[in-house]
C-alpha atoms as a PDB file:
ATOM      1  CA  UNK A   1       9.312  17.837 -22.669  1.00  0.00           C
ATOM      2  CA  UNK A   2       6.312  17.962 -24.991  1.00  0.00           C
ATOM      3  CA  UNK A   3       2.468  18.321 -24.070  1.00  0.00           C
ATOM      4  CA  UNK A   4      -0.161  15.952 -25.373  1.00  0.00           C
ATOM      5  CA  UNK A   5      -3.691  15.474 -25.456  1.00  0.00           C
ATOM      6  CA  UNK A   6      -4.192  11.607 -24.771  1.00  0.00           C
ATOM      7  CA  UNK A   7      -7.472  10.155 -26.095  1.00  0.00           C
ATOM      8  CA  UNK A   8      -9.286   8.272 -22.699  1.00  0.00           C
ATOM      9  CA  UNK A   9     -12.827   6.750 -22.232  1.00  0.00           C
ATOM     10  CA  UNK A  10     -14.475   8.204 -19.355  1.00  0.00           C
ATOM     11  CA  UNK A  11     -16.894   5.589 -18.539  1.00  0.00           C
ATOM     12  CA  UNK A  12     -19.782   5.228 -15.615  1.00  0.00           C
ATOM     13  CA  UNK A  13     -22.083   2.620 -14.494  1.00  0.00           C
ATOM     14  CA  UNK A  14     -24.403   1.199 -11.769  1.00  0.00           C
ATOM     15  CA  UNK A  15     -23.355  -2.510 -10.578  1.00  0.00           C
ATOM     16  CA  UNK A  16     -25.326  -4.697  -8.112  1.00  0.00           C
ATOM     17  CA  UNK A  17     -23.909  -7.921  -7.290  1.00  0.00           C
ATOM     18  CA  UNK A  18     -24.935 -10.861  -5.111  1.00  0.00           C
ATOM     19  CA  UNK A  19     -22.203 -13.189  -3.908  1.00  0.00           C
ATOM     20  CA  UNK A  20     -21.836 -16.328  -2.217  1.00  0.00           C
ATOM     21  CA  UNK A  21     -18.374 -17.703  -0.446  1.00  0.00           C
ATOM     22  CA  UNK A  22     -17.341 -19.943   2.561  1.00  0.00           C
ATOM     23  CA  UNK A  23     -16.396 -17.769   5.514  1.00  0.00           C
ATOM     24  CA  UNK A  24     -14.327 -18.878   7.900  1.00  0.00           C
ATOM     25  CA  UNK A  25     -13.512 -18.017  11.446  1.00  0.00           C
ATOM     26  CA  UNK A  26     -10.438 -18.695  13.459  1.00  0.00           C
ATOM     27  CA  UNK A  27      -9.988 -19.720  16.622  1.00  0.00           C
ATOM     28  CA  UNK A  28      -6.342 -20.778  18.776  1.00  0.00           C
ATOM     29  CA  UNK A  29      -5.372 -23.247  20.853  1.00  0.00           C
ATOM     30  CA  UNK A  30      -2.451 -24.679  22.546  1.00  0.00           C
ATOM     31  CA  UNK A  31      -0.854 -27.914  22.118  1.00  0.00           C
ATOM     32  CA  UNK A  32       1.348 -30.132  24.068  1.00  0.00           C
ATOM     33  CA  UNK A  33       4.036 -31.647  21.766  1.00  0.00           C
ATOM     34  CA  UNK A  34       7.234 -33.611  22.377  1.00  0.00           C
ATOM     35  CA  UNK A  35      10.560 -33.122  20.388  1.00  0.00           C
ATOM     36  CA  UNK A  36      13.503 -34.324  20.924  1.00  0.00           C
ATOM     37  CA  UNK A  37      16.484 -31.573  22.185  1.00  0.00           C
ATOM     38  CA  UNK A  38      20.238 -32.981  23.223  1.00  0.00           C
ATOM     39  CA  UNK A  39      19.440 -36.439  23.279  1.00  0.00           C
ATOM     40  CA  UNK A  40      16.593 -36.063  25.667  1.00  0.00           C
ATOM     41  CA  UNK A  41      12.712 -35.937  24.933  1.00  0.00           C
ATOM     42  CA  UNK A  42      11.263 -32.370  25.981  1.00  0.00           C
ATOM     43  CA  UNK A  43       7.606 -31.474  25.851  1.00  0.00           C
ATOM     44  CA  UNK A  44       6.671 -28.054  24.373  1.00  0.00           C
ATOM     45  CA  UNK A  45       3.608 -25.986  23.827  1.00  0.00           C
ATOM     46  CA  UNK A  46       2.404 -24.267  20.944  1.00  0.00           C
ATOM     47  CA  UNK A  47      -0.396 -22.455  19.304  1.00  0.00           C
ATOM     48  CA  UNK A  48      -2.527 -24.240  16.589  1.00  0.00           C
ATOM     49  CA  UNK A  49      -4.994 -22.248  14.300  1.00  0.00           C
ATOM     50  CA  UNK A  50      -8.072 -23.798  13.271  1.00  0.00           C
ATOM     51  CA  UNK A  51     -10.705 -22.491  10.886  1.00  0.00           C
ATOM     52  CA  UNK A  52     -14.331 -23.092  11.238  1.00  0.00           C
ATOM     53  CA  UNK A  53     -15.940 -22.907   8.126  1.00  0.00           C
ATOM     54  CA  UNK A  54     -19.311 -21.567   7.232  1.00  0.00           C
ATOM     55  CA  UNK A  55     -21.351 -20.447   4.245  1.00  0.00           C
ATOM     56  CA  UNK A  56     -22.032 -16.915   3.697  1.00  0.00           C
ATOM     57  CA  UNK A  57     -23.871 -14.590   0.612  1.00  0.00           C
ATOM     58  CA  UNK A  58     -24.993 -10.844   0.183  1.00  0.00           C
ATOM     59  CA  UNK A  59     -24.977  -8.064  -2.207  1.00  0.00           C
ATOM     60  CA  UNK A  60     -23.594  -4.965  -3.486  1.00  0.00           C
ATOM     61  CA  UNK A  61     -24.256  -2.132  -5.067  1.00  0.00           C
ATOM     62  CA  UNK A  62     -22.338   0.310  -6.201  1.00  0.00           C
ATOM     63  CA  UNK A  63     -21.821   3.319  -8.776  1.00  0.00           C
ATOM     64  CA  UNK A  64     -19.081   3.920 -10.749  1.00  0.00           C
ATOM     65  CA  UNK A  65     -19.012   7.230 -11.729  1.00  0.00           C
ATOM     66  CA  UNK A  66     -15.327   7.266 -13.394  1.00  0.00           C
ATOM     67  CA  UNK A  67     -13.604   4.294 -14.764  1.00  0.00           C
ATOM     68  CA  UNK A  68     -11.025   5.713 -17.788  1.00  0.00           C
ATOM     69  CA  UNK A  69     -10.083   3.454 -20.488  1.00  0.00           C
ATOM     70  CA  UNK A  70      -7.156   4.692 -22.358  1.00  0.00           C
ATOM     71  CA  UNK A  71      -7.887   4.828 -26.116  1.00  0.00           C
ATOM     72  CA  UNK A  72      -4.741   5.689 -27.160  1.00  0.00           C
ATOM     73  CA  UNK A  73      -2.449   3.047 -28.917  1.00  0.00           C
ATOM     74  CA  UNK A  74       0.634   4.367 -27.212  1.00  0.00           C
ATOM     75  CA  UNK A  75      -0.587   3.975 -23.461  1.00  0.00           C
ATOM     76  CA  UNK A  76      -0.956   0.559 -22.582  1.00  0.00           C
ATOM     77  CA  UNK A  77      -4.206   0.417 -19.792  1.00  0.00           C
ATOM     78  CA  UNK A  78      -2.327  -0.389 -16.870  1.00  0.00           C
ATOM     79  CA  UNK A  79      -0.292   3.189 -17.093  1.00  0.00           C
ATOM     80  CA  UNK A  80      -3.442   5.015 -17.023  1.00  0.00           C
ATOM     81  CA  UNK A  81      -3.280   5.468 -12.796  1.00  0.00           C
ATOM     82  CA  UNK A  82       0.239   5.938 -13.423  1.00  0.00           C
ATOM     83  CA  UNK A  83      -0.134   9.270 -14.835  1.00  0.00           C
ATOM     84  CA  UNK A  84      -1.750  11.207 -11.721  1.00  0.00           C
ATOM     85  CA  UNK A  85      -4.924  12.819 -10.842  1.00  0.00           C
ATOM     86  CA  UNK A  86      -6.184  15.145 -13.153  1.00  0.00           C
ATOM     87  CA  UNK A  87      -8.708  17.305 -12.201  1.00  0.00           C
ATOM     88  CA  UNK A  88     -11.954  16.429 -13.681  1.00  0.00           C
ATOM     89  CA  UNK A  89     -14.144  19.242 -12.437  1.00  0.00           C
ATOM     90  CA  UNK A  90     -12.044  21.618 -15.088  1.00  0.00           C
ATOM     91  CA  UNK A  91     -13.171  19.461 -18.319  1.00  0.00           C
ATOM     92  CA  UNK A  92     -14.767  21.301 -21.212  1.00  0.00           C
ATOM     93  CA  UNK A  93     -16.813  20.736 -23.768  1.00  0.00           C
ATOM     94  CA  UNK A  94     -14.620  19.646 -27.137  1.00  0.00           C
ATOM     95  CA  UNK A  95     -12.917  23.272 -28.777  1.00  0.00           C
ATOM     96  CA  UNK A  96     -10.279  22.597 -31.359  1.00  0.00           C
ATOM     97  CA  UNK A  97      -8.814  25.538 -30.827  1.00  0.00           C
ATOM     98  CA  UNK A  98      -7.361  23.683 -27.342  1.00  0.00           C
ATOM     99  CA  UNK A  99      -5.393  21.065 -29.737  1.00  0.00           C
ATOM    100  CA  UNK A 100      -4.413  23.710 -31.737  1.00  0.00           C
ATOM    101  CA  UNK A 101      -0.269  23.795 -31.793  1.00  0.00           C
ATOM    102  CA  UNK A 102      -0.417  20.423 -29.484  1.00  0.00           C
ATOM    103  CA  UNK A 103      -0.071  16.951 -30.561  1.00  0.00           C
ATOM    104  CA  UNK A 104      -3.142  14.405 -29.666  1.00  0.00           C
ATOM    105  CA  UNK A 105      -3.126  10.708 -29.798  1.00  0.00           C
ATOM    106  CA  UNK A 106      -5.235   9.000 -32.392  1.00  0.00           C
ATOM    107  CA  UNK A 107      -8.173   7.614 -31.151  1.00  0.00           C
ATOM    108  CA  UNK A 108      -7.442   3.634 -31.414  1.00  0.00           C
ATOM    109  CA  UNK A 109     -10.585   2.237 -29.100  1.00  0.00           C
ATOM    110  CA  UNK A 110     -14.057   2.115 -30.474  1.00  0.00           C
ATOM    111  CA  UNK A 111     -17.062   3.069 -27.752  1.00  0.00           C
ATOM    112  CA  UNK A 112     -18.335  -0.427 -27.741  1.00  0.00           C
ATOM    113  CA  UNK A 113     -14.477  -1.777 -26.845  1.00  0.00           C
ATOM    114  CA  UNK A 114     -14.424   0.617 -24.171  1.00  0.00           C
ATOM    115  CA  UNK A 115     -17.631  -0.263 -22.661  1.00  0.00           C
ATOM    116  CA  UNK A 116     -16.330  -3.479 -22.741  1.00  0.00           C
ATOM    117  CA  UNK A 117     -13.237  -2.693 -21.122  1.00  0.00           C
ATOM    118  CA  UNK A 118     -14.959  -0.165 -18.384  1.00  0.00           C
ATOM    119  CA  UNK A 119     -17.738  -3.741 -17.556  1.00  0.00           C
ATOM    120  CA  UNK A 120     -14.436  -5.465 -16.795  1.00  0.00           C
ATOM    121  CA  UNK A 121     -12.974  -3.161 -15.052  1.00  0.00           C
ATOM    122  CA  UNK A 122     -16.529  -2.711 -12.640  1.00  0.00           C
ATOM    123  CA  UNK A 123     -16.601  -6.484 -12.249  1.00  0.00           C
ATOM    124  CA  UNK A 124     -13.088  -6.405 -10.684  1.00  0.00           C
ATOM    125  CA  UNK A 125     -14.015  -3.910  -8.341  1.00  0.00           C
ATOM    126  CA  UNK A 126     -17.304  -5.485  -7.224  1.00  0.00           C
ATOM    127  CA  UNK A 127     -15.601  -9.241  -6.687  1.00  0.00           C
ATOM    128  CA  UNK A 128     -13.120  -6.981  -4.341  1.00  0.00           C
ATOM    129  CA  UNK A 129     -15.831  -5.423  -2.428  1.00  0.00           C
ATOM    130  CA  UNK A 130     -18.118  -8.326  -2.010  1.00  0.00           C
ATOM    131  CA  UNK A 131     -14.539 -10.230  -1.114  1.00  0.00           C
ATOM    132  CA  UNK A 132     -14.423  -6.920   1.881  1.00  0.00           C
ATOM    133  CA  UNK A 133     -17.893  -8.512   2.680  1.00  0.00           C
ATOM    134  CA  UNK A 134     -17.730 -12.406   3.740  1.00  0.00           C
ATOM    135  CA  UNK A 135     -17.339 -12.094   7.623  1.00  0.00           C
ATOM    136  CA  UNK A 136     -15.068 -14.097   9.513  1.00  0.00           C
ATOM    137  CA  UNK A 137     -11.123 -13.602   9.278  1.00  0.00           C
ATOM    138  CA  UNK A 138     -10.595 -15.468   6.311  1.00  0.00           C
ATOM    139  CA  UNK A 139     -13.035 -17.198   3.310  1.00  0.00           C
ATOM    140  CA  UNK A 140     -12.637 -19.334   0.334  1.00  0.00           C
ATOM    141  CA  UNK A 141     -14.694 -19.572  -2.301  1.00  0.00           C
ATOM    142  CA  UNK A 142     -15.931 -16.717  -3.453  1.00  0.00           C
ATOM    143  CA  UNK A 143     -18.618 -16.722  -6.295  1.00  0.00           C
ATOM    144  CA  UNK A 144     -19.861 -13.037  -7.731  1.00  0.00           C
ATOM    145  CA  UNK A 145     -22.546 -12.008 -10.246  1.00  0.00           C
ATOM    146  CA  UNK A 146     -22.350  -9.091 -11.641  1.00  0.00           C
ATOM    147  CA  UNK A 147     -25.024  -7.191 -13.559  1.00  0.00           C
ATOM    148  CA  UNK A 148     -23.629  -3.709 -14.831  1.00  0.00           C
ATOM    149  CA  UNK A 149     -26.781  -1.007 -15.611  1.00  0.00           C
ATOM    150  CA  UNK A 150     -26.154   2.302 -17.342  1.00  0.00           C
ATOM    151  CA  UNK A 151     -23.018   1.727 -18.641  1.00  0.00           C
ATOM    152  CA  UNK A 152     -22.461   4.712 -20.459  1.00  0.00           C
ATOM    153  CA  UNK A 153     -18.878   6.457 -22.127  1.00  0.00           C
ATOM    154  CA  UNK A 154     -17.255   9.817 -23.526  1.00  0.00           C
ATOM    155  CA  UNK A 155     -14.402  10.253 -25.150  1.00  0.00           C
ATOM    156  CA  UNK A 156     -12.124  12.655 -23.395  1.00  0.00           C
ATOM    157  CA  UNK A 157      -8.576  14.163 -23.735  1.00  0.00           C
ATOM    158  CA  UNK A 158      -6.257  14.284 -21.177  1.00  0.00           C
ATOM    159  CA  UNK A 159      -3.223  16.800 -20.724  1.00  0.00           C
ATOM    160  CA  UNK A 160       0.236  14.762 -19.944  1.00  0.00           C
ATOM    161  CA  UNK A 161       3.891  15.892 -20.816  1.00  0.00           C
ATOM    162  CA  UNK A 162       6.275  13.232 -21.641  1.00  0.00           C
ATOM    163  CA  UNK A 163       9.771  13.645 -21.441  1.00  0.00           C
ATOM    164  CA  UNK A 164      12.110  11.143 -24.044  1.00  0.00           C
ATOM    165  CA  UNK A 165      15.406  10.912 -23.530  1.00  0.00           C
END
């Protein structure tokens, strides 16, 4: 077990979005059918589904007070939830005296890469939220734009151990 101090983008931003999709709404009914059981014709009932389909828009707005972008070239960005919640309310302002004795990751992610990153990452969530949105029990369709405001970044280090074996 080792301790080190992984280079991450803490990005924020404002998003407001306006969306468009075709909501739909389902409704059940029965049907009469006839199959054929044993050699004999048998009527049966069953439930259809059918979808009435309607257009629908709105917005959303949201800040985004947190999105990390790793910056190191040993975490891939898809392990970054993977490694916990770290308790952000204890960070301090850069000392190298705290990396003294530890080992850090190089820092392989310019700000404007992150930024980049952190945008994408935003959009994602706002298509999911506006998706939370359309009413009706199902939709198709779904159209977002996106404008990201503020977009802003820091480079931070986070304490992990990693264990090899």
């Amino acid at each position: 077990m080792r301790a080190v101090y992984l280079p991450v983008w803490e990005c924020q931003g404002q998003a407001y979005s306006e969306w468009t999709a075709t909501a739909g709404y389902d409704h059940q009914r029965q049907e009469n059918y006839t199959t054929e059981e044993n050699g004999q014709q048998v009527t049966k009932t069953r439930t259809v589904t059918e979808t009435r389909w309607q257009p629908a828009h709105g917005r959303h707005e949201d800040r985004y007070p947190r999105e990390l972008v790793s910056a190191s070239k040993g975490l891939p960005q898809d392990w970054l939830p993977k490694l916990g919640d770290f308790e952000f309310g204890q960070l301090q302002a850069y000392n190298a005296q705290f990396l003294a004795g530890r080992e850090a990751g190089e820092c392989a992610l310019d700000r404007t890469a992150a930024l980049e990153v952190a945008r994408q990452q935003i959009e994602a969530h706002e298509e999911d939220a506006c998706g939370g949105l359309v009413p009706g029990d199902r939709h198709k369709d779904l159209r977002v734009q996106t404008q990201v405001r503020d977009l802003a970044g820091r480079l931070i280090y986070l304490p992990i151990w990693l264990a090899s074996f």
